[in-house]
C-alpha atoms as a PDB file:
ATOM      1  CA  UNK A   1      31.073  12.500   8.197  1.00  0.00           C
ATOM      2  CA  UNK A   2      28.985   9.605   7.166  1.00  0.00           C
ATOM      3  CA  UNK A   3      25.667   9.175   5.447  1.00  0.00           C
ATOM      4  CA  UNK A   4      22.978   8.288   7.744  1.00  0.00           C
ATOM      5  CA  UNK A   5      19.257   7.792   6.051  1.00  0.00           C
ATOM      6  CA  UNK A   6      16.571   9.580   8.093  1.00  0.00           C
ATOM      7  CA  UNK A   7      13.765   7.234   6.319  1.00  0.00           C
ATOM      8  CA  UNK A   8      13.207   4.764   3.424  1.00  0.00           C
ATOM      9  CA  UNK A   9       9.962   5.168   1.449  1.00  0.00           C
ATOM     10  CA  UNK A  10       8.789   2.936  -1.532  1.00  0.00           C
ATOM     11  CA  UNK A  11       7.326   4.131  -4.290  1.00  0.00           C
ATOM     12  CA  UNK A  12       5.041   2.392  -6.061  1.00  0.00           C
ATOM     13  CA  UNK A  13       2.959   2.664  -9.244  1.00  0.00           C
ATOM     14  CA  UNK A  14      -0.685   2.250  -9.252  1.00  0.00           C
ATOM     15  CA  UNK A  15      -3.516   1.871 -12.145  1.00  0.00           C
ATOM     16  CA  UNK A  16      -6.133   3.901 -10.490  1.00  0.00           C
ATOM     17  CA  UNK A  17      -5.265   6.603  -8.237  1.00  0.00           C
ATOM     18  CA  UNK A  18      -8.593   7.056  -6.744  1.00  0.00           C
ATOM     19  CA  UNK A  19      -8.997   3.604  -5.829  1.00  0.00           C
ATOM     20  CA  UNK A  20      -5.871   3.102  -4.675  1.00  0.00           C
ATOM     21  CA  UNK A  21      -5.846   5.639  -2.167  1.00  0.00           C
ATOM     22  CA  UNK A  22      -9.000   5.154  -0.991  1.00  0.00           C
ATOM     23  CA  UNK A  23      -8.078   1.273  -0.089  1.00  0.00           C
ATOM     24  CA  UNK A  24      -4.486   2.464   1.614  1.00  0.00           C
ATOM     25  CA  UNK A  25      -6.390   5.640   3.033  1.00  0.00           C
ATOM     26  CA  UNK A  26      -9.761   3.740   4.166  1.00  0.00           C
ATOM     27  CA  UNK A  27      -9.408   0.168   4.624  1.00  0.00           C
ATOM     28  CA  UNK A  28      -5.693   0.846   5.683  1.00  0.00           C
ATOM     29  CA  UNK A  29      -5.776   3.478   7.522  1.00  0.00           C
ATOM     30  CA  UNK A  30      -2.920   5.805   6.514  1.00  0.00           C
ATOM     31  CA  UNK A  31      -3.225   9.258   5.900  1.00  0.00           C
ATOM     32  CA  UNK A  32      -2.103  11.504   2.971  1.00  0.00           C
ATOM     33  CA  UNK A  33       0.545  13.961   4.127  1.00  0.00           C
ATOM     34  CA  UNK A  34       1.194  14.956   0.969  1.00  0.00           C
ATOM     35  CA  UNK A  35      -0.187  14.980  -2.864  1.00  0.00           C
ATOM     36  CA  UNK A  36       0.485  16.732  -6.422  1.00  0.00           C
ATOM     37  CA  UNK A  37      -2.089  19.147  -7.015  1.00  0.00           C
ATOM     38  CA  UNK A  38      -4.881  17.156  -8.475  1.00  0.00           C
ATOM     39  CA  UNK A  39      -6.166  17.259 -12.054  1.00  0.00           C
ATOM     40  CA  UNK A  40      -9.305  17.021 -14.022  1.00  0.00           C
ATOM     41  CA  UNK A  41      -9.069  14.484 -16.768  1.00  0.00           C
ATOM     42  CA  UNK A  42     -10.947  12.136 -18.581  1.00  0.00           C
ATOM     43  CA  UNK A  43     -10.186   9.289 -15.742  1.00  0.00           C
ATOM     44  CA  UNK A  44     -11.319  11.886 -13.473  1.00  0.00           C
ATOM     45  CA  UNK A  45      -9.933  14.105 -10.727  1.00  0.00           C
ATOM     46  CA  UNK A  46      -7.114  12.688  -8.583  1.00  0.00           C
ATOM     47  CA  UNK A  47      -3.589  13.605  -7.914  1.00  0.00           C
ATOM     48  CA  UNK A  48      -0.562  11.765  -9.814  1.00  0.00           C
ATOM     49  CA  UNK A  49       1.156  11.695  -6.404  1.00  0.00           C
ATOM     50  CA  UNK A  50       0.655  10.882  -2.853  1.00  0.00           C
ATOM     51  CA  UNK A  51       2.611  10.329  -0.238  1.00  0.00           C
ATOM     52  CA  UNK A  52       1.260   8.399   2.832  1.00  0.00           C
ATOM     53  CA  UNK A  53       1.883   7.626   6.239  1.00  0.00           C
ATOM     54  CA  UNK A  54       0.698   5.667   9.276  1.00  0.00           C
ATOM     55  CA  UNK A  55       2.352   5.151  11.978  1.00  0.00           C
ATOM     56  CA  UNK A  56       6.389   4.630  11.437  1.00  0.00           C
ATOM     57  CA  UNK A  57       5.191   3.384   7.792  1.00  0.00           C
ATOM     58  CA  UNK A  58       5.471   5.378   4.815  1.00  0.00           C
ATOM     59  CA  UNK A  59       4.507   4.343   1.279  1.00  0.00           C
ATOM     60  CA  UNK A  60       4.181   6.825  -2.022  1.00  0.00           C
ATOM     61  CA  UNK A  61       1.613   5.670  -4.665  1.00  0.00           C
ATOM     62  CA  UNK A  62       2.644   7.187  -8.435  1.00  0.00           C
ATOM     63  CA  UNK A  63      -0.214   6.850 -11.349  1.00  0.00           C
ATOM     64  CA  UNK A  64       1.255   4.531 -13.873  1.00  0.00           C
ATOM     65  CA  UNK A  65      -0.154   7.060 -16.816  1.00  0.00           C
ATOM     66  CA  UNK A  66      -0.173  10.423 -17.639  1.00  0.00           C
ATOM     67  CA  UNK A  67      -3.307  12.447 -18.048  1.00  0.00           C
ATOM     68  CA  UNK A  68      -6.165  11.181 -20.643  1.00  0.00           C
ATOM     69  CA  UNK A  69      -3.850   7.980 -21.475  1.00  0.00           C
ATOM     70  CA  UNK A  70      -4.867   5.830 -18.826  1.00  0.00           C
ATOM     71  CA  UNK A  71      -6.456   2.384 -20.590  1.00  0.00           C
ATOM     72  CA  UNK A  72      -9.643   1.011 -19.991  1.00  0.00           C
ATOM     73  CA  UNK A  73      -8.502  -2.120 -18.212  1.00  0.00           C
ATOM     74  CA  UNK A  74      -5.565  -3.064 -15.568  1.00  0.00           C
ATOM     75  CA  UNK A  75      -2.558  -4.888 -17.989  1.00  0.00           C
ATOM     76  CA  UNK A  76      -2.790  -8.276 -16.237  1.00  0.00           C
ATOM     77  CA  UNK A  77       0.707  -8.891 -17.117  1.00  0.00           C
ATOM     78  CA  UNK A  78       1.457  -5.995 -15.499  1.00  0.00           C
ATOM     79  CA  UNK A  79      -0.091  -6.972 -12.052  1.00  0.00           C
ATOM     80  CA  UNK A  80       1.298 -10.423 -12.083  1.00  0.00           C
ATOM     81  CA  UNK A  81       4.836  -8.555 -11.994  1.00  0.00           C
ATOM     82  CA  UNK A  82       3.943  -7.121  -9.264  1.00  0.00           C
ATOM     83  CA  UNK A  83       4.386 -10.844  -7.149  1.00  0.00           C
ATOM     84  CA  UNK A  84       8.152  -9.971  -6.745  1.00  0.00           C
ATOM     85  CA  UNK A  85       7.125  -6.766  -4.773  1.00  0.00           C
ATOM     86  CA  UNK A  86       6.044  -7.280  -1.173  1.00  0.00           C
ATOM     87  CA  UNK A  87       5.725  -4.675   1.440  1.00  0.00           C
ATOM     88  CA  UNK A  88       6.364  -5.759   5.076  1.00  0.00           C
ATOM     89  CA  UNK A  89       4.408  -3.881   8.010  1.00  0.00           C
ATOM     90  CA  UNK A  90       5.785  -4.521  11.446  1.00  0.00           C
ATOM     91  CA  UNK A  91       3.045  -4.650  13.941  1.00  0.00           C
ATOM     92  CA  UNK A  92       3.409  -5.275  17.638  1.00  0.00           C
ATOM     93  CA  UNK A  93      -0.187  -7.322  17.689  1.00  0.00           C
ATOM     94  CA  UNK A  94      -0.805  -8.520  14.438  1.00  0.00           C
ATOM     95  CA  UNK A  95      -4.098  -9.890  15.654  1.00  0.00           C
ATOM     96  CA  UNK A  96      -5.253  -6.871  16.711  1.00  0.00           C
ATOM     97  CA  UNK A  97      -3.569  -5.183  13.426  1.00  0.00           C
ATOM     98  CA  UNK A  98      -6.554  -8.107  11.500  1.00  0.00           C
ATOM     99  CA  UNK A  99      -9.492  -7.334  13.621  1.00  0.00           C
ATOM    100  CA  UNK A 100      -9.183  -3.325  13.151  1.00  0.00           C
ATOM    101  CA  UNK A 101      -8.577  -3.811   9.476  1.00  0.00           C
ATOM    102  CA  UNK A 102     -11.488  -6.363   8.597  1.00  0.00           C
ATOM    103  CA  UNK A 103     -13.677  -4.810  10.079  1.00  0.00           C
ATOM    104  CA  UNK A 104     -12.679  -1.514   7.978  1.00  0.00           C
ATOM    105  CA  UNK A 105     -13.260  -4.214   4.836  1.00  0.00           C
ATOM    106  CA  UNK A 106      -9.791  -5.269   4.262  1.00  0.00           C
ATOM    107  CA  UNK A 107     -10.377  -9.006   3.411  1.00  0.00           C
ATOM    108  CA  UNK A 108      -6.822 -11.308   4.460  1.00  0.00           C
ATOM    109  CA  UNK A 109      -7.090 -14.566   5.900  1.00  0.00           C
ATOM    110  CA  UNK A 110      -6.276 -15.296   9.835  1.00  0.00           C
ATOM    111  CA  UNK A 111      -3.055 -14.379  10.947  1.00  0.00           C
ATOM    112  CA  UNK A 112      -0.732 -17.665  11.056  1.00  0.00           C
ATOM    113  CA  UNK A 113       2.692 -18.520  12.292  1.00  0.00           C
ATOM    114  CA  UNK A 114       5.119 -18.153   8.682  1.00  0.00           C
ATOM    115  CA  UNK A 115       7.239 -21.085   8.416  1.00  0.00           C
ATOM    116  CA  UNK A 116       9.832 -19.272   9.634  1.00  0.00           C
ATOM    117  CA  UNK A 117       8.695 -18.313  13.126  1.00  0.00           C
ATOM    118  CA  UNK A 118       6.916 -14.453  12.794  1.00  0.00           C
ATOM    119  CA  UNK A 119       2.735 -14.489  12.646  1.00  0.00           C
ATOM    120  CA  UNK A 120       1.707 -12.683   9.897  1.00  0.00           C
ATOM    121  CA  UNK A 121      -1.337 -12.362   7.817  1.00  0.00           C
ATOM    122  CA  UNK A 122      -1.173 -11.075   4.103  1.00  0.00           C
ATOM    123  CA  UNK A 123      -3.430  -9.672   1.641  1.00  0.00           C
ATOM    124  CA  UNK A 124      -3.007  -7.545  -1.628  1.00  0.00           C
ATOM    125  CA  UNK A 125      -3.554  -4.041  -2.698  1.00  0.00           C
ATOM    126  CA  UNK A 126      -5.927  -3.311  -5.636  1.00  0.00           C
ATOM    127  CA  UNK A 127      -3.070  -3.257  -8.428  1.00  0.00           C
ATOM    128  CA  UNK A 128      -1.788  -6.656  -6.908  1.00  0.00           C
ATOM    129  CA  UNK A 129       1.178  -5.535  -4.560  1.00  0.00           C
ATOM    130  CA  UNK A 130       1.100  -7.922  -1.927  1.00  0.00           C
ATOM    131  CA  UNK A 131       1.460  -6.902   2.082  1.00  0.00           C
ATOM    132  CA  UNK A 132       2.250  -8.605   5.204  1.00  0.00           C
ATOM    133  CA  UNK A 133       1.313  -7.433   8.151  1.00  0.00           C
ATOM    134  CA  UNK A 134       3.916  -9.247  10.531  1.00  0.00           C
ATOM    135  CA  UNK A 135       4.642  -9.771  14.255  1.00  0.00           C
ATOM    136  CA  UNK A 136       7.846  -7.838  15.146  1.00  0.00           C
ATOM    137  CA  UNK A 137       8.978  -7.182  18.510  1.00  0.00           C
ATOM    138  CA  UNK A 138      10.011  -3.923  19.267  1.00  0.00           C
ATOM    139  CA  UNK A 139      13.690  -3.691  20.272  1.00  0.00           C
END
């Protein structure tokens, strides 16, 4: 017998729940298959954990604080860490992947061939998490 992984999802923290769901859910279009059951606190109501999906990609967003002990402002130290995390989406037509996504607000430059051959176009999330959208042919 040998292990075989059915998926791979990453996890990632966020600052605001709310708003970061609402940019992967509305400007991204994913939707939430899944979610802790959401609470009422001083930050307001939102769920700790979602897990999302669209298409073959799956991402999980985790609040970075507990209930009531969220701080005012985003740790800017905190987002600048967040340059060695990039999330790769596969697209078969990564221009068409920019024109449905502007125009639900998503604000990237064009896409452009990477230095390395693939045409991508990038932009980052609200807690700084960078994604590319990249060309891949399907196999």
């Amino acid at each position: 017998m040998s292990f075989t992984p059915r998926a791979l999802a990453t996890l990632i923290s966020v600052f605001d729940m709310n708003t970061a769901a609402a940019f992967y859910r509305d400007v991204l279009g994913f939707q939430v298959i899944s979610a802790s059951p959401e609470v009422d606190t001083k930050e307001g109501r939102f769920s700790h954990w979602m897990r999302l999906k669209r298409g073959g990609a799956e991402l999980m967003l985790n609040t970075q604080f507990d209930s009531n002990e969220r701080p005012g402002d985003r740790d800017p130290g905190r987002c600048a860490a967040h340059a060695d995390t990039i999330l790769y989406v596969a697209c078969d037509d990564v221009d068409e992947a920019y024109r449905e996504l502007t125009q639900r607000g998503l604000r990237a430059g064009p896409p452009q061939h990477a230095p390395y051959g693939p045409k991508q176009f990038e932009c980052q999330d609200p807690d700084g998490y960078t994604l590319v959208f990249q060309e891949v042919p399907r196999t």
